[in-house]
Protein backbone atom coordinates (compact mmCIF):
# COMPACT_ATOMS: atom_id res chain seq x y z
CA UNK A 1 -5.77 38.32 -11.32
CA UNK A 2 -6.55 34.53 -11.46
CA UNK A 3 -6.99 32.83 -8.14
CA UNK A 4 -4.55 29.95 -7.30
CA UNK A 5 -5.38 27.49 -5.10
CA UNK A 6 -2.80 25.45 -3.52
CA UNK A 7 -2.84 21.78 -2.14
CA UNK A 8 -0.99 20.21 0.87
CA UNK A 9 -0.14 17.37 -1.72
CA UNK A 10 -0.07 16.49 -5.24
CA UNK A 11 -0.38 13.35 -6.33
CA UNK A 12 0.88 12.56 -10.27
CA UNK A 13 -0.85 9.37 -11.76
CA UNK A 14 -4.19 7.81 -10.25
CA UNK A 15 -3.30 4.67 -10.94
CA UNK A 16 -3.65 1.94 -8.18
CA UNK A 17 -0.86 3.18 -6.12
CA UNK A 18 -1.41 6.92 -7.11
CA UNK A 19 -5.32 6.43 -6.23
CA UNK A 20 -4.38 4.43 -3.21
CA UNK A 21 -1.86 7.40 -1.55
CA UNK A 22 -4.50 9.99 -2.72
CA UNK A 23 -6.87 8.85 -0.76
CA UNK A 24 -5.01 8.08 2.41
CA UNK A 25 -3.75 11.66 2.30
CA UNK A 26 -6.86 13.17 1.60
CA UNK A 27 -8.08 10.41 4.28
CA UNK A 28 -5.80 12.33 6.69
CA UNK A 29 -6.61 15.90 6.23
CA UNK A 30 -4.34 17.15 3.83
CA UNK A 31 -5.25 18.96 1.20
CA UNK A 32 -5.09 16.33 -2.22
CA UNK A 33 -4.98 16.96 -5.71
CA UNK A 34 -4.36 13.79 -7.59
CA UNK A 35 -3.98 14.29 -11.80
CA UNK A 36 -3.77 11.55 -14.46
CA UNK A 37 -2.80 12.17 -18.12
CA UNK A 38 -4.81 9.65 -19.72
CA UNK A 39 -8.70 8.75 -19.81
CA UNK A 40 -10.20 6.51 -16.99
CA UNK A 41 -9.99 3.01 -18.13
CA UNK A 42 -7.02 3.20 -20.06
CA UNK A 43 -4.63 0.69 -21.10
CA UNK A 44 -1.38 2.64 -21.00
CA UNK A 45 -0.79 2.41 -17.03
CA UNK A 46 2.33 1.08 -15.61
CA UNK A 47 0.48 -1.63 -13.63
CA UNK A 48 -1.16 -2.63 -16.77
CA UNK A 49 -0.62 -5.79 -19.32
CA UNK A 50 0.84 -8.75 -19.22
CA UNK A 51 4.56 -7.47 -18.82
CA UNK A 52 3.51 -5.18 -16.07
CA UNK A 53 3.53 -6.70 -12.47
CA UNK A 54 3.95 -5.68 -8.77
CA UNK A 55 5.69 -7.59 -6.29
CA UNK A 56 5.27 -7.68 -2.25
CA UNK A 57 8.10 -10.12 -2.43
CA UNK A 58 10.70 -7.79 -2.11
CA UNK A 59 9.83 -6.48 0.99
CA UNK A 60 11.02 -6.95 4.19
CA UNK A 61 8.69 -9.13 6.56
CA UNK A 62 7.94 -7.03 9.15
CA UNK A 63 7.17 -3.99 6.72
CA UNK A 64 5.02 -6.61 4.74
CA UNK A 65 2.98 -7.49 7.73
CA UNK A 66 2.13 -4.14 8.67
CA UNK A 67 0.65 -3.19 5.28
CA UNK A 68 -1.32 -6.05 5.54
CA UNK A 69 -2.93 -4.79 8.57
CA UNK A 70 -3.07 -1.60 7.19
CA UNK A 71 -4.92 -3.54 4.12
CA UNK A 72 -7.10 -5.15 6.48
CA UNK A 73 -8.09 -2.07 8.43
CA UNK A 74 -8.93 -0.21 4.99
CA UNK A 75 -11.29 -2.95 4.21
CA UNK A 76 -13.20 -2.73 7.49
CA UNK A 77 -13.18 -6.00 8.52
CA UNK A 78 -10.44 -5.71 10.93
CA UNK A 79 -8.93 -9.34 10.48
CA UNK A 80 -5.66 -10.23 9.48
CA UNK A 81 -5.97 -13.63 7.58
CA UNK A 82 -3.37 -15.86 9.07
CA UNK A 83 -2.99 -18.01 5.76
CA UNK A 84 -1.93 -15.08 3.83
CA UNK A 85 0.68 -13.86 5.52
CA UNK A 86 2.39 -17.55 5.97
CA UNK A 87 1.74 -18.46 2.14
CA UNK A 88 3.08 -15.17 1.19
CA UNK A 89 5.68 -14.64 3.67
CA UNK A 90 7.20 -17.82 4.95
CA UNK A 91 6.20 -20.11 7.77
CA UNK A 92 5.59 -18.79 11.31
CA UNK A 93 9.01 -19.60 12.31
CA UNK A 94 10.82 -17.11 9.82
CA UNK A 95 9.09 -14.55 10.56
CA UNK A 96 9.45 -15.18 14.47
CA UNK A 97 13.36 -14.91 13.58
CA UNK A 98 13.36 -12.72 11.05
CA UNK A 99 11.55 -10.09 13.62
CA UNK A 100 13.62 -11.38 16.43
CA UNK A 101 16.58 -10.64 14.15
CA UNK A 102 15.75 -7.05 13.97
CA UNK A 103 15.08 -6.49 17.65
CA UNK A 104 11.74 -6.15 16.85
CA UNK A 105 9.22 -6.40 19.64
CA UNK A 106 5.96 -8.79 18.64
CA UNK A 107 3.70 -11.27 19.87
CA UNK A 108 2.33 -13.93 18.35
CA UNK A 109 -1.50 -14.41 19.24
């Protein structure tokens, strides 16, 4: 009888997002298998070409924010760079409101 091993998690596509949530999971503890149907390097990703784009526009604010420091704290350098999340997310004040809004508690530092 063949053995079968089994995985917390599987992961389909290792693309940039399906590398990206492999490697938190794994990260985490769980158990990760991550699978890809075509060659590394290939040209036939959904993330790839000139028609193929993904936007951080659509998301809400707050959310937004929060994978930026999530962003920050996988690149090690701890910082949050102020500039990018006003140019990409509105000035100071809509955020303040937009969180406010929500009920959200924050503090701006």
């Amino acid at each position: 009888m063949d053995s079968v091993e089994q995985f917390d998690v599987i992961v389909i596509g290792a693309g940039i997002i399906g590398s990206w949530t492999a490697y938190h999971l794994a990260k985490s503890g769980k158990s990760t298998l991550l699978l890809e149907q075509f060659p590394a390097l290939h040209t036939r990703g959904s993330s790839h070409g000139a028609s193929r784009i993904l936007r951080k526009s659509y998301v809400d604010r707050t959310l937004r924010c929060n994978d930026v420091r999530s962003v920050s704290t996988v690149g090690g350098d701890g910082e949050i760079e102020r500039d990018w999340i006003y140019e990409n997310n509105g000035s100071p004040i809509d955020f303040q409101n937009s969180t406010r809004s929500r009920g959200e508690r924050h503090k701006v530092v």
